[in-house]
PDB file of N, CA and C in Angstrom:
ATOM      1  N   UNK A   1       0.842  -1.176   0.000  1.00  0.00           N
ATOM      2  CA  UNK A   1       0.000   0.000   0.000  1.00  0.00           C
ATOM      3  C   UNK A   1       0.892   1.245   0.000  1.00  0.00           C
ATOM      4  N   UNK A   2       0.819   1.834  -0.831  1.00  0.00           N
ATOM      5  CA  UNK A   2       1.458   3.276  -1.244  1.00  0.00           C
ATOM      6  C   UNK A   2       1.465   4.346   0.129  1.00  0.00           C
ATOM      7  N   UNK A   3       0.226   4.146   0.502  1.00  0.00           N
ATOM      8  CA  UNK A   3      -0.125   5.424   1.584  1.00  0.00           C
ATOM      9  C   UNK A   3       0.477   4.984   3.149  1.00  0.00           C
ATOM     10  N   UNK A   4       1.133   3.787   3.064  1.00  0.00           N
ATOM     11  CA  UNK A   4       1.758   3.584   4.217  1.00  0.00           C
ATOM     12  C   UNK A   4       3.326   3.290   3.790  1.00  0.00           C
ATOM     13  N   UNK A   5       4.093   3.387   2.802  1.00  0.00           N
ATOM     14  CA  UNK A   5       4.728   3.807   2.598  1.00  0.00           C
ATOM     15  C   UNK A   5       5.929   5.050   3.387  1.00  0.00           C
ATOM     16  N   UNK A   6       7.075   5.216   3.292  1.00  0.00           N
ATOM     17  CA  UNK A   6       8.062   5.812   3.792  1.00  0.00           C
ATOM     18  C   UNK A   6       7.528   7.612   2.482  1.00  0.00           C
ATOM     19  N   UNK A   7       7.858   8.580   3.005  1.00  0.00           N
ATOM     20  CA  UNK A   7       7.803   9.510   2.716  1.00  0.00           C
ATOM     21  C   UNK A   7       8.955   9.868   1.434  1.00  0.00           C
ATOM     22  N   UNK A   8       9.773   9.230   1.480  1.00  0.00           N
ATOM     23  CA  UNK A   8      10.458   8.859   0.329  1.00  0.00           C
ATOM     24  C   UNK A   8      11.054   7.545  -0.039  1.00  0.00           C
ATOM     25  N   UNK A   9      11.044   7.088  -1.273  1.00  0.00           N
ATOM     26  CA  UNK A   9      11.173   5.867  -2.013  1.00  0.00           C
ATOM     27  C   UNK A   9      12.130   5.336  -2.805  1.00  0.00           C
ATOM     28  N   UNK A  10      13.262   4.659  -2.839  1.00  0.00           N
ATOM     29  CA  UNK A  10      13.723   4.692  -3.677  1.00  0.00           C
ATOM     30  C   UNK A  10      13.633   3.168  -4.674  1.00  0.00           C
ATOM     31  N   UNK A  11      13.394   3.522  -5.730  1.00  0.00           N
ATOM     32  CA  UNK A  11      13.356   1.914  -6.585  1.00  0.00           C
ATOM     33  C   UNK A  11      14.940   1.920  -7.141  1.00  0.00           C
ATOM     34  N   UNK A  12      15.215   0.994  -7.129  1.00  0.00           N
ATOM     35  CA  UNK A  12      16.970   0.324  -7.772  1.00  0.00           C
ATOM     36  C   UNK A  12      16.605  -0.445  -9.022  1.00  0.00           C
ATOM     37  N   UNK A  13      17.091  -0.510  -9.823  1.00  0.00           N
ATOM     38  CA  UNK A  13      16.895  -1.559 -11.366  1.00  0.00           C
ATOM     39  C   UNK A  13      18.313  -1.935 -11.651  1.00  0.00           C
ATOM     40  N   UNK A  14      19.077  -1.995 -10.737  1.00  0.00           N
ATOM     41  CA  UNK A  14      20.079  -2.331 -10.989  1.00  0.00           C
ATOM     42  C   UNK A  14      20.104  -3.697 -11.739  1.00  0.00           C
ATOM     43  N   UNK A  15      19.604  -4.536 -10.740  1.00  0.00           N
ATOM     44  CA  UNK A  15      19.658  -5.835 -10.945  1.00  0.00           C
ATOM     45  C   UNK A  15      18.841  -6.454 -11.824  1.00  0.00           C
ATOM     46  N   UNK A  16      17.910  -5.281 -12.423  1.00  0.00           N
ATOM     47  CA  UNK A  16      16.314  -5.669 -13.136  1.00  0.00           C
ATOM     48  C   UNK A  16      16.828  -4.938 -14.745  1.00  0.00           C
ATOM     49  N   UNK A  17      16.147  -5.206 -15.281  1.00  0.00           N
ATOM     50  CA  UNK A  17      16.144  -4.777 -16.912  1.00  0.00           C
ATOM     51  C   UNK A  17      14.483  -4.616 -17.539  1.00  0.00           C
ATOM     52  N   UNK A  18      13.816  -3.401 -17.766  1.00  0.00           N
ATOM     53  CA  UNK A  18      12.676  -3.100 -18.138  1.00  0.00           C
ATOM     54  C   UNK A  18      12.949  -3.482 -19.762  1.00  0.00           C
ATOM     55  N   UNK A  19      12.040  -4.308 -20.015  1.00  0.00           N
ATOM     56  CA  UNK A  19      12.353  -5.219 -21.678  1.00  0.00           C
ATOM     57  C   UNK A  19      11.937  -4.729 -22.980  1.00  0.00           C
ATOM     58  N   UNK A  20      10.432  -3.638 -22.519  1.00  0.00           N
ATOM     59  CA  UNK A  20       9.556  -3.761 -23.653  1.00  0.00           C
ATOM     60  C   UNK A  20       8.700  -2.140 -23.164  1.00  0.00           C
ATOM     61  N   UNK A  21       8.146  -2.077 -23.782  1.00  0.00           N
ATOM     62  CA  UNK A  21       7.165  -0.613 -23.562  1.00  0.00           C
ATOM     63  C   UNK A  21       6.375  -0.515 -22.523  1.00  0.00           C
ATOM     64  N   UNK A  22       5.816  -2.228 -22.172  1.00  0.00           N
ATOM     65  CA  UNK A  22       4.775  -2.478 -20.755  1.00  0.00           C
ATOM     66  C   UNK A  22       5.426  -2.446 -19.945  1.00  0.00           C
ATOM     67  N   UNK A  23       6.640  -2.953 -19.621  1.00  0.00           N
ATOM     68  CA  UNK A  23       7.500  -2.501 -18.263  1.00  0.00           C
ATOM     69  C   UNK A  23       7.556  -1.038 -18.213  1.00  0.00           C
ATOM     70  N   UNK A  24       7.244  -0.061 -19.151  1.00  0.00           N
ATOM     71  CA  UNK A  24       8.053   1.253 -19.198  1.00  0.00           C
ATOM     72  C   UNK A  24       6.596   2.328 -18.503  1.00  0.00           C
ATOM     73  N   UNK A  25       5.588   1.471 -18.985  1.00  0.00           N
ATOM     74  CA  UNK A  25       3.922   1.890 -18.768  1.00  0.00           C
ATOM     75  C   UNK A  25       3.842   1.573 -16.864  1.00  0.00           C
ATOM     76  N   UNK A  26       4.188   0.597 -16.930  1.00  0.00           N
ATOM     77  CA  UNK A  26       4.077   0.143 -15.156  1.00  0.00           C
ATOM     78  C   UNK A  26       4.698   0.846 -14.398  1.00  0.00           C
ATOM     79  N   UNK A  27       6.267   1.045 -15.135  1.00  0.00           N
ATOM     80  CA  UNK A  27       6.759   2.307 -14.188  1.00  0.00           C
ATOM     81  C   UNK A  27       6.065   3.591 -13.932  1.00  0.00           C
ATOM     82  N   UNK A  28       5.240   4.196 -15.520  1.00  0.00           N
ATOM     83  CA  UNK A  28       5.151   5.699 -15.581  1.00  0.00           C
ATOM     84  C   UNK A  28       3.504   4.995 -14.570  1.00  0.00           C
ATOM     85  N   UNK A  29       3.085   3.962 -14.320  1.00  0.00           N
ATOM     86  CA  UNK A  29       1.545   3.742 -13.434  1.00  0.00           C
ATOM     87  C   UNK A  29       1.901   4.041 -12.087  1.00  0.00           C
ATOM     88  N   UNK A  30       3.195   3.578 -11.797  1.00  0.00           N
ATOM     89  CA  UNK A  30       3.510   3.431 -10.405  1.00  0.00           C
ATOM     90  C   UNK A  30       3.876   4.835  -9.892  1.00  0.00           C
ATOM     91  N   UNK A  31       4.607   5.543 -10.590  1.00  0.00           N
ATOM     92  CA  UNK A  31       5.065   6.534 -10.552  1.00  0.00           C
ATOM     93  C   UNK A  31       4.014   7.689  -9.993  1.00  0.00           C
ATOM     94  N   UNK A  32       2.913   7.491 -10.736  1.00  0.00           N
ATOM     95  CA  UNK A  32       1.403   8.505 -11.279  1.00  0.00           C
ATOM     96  C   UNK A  32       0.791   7.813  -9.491  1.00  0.00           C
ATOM     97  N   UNK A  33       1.258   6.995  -9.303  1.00  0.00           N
ATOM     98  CA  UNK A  33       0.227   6.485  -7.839  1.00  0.00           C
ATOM     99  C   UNK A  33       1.019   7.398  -7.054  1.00  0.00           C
ATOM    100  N   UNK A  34       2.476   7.539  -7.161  1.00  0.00           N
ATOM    101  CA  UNK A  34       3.293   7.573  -5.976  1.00  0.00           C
ATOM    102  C   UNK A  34       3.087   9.496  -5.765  1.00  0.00           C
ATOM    103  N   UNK A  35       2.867  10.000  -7.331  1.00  0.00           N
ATOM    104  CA  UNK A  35       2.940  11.317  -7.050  1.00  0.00           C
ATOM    105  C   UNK A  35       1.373  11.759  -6.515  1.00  0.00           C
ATOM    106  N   UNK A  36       0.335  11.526  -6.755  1.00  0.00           N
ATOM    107  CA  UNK A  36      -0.929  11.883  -6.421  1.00  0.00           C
ATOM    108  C   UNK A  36      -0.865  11.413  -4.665  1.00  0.00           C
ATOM    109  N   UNK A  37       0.016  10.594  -3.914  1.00  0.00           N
ATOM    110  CA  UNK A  37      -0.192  10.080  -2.528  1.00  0.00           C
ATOM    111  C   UNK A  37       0.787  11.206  -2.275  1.00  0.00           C
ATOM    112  N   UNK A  38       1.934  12.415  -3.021  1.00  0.00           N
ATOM    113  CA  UNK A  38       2.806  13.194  -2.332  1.00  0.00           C
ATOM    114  C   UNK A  38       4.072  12.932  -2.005  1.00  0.00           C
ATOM    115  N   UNK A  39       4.150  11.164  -2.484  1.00  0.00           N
ATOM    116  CA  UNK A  39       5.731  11.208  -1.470  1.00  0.00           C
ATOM    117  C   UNK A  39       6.729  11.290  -2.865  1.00  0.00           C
ATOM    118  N   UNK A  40       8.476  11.339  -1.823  1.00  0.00           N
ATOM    119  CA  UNK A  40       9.149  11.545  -3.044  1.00  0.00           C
ATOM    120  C   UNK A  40       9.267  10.218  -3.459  1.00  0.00           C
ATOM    121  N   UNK A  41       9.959   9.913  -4.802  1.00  0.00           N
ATOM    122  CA  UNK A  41       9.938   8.793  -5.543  1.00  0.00           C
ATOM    123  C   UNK A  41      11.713   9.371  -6.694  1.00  0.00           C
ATOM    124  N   UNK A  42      12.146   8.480  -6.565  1.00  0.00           N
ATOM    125  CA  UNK A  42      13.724   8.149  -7.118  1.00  0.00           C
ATOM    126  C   UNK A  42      13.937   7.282  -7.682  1.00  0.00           C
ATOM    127  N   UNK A  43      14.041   6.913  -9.121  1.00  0.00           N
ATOM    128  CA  UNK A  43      14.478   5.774 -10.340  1.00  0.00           C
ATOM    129  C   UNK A  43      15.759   5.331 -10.139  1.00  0.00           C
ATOM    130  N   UNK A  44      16.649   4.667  -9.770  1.00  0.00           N
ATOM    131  CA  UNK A  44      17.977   4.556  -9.891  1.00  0.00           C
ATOM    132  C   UNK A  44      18.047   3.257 -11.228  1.00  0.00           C
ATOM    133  N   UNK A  45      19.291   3.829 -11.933  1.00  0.00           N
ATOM    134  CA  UNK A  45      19.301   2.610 -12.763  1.00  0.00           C
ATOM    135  C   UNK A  45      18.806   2.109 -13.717  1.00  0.00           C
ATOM    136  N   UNK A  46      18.305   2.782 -14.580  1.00  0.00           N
ATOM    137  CA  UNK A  46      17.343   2.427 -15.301  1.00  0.00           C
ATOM    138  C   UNK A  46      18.255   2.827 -16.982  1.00  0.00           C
ATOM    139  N   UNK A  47      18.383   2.428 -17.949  1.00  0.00           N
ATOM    140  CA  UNK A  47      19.535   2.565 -19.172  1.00  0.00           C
ATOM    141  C   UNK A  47      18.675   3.799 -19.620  1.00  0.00           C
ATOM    142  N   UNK A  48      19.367   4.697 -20.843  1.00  0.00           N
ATOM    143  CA  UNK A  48      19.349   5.638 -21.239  1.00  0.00           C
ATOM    144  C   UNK A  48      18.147   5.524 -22.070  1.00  0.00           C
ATOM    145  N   UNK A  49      17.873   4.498 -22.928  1.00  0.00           N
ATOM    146  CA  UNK A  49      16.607   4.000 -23.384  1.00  0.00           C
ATOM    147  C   UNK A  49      15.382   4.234 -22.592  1.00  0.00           C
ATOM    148  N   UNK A  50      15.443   3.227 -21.160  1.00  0.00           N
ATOM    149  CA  UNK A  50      14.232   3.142 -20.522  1.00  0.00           C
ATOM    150  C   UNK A  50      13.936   5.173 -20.471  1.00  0.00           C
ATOM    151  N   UNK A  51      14.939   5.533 -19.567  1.00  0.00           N
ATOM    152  CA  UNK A  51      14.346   6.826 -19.479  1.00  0.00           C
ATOM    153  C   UNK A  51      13.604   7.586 -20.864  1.00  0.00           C
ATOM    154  N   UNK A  52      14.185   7.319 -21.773  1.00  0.00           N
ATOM    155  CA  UNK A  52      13.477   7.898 -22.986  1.00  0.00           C
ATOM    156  C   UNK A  52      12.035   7.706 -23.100  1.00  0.00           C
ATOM    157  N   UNK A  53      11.573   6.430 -22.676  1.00  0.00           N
ATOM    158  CA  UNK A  53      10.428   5.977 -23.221  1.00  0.00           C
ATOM    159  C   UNK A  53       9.631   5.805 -22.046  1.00  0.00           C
ATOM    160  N   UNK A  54       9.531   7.007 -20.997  1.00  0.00           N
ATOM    161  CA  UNK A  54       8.806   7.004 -20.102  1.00  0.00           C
ATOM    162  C   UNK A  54       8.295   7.905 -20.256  1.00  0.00           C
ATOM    163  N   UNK A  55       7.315   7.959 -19.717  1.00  0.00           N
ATOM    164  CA  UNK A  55       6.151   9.253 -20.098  1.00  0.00           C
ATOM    165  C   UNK A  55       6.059  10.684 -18.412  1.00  0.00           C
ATOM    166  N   UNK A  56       6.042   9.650 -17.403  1.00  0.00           N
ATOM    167  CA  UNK A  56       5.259  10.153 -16.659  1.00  0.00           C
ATOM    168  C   UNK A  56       6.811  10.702 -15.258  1.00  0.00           C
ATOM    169  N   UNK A  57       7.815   9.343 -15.127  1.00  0.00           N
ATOM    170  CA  UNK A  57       8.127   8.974 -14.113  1.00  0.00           C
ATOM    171  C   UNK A  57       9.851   9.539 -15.135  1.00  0.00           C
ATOM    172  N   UNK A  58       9.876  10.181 -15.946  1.00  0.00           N
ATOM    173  CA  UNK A  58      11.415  10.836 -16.355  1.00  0.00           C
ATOM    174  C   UNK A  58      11.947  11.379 -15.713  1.00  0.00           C
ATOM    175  N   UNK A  59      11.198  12.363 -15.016  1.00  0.00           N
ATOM    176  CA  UNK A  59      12.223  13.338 -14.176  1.00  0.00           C
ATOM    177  C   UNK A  59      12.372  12.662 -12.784  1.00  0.00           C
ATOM    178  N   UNK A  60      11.871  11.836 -12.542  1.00  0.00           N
ATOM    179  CA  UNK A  60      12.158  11.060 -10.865  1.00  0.00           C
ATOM    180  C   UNK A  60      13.271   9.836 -11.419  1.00  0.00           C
ATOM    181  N   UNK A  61      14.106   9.916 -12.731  1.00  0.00           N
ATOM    182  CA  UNK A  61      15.006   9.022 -12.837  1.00  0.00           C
ATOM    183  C   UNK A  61      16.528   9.700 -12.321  1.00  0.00           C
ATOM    184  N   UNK A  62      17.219   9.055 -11.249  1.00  0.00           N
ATOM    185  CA  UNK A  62      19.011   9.432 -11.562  1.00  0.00           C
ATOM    186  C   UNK A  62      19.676   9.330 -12.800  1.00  0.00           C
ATOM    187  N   UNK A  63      20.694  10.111 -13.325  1.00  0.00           N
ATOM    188  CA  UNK A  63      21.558   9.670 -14.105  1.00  0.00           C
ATOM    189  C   UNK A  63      23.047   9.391 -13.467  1.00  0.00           C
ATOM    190  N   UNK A  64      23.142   8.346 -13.203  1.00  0.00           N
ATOM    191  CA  UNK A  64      24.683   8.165 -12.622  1.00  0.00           C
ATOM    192  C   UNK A  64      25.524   7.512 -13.802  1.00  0.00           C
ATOM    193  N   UNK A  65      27.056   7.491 -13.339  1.00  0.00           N
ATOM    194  CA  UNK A  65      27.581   7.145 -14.299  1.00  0.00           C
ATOM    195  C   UNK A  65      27.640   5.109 -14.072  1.00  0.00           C
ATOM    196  N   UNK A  66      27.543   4.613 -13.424  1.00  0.00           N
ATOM    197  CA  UNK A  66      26.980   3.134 -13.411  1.00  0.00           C
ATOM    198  C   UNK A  66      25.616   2.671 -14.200  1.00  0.00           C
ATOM    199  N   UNK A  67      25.004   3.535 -14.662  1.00  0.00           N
ATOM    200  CA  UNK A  67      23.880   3.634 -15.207  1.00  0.00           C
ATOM    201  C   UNK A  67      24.159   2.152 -16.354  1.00  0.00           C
ATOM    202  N   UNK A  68      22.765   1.135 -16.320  1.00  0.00           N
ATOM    203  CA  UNK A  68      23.041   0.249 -17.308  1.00  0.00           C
ATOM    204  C   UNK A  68      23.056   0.657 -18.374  1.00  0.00           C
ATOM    205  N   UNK A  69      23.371   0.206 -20.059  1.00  0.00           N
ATOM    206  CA  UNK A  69      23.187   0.338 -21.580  1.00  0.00           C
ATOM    207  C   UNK A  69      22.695  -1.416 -21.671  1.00  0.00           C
ATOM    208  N   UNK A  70      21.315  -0.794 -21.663  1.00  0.00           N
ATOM    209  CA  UNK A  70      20.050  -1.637 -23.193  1.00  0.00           C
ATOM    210  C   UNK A  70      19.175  -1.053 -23.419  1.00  0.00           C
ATOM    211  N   UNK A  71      18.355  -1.808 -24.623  1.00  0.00           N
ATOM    212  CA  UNK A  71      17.594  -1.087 -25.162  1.00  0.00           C
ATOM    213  C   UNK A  71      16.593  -1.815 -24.713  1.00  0.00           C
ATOM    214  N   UNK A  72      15.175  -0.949 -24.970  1.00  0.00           N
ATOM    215  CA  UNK A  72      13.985  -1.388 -24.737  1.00  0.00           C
ATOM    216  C   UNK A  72      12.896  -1.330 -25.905  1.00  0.00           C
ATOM    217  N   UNK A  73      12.236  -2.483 -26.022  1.00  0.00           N
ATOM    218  CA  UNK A  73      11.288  -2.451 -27.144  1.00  0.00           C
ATOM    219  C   UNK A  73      10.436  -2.120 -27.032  1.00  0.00           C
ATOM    220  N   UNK A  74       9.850  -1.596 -28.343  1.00  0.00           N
ATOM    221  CA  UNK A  74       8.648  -0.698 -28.676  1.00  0.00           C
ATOM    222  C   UNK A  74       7.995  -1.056 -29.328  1.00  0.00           C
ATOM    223  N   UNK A  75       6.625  -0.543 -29.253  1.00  0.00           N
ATOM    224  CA  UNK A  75       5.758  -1.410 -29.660  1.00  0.00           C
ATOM    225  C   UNK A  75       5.719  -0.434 -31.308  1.00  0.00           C
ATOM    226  N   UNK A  76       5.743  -1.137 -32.084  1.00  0.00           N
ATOM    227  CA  UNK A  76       5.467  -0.572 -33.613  1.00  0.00           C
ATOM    228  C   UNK A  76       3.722  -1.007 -34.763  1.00  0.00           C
TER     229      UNK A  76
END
């Protein structure tokens, strides 16, 4: 539950790889929950791709220099 949640959040993808456009939709869903409840919310990790193809949840991504490289598919 979101609303019991820590006042700030951080998600890691280090270890995870968003594959396709629906992973990229779930993020920008989760994201859209986390900002309407107020708290902060932080992407770590996520490749230069994923951030591209997010709609909602871009600016709550880090850019570090560990940052993964893949790509993510789109739906055509």
């Amino acid at each position: 539950n979101i609303e019991e949640d820590p006042e700030e959040v951080i998600i890691d993808f280090k270890k995870a790889r968003v594959m396709d456009s629906s992973g990229a939709e779930a993020i920008d869903a989760l994201t859209e929950k986390y900002k309407k409840a107020g708290k902060k919310l932080t992407l770590r990790h996520l490749s230069e791709d994923c951030k591209k193809t997010l709609k909602t949840a871009g600016p709550f991504c880090t850019y570090e220099e560990d940052d993964p490289t893949y790509k993510v598919a789109h739906d055509v």
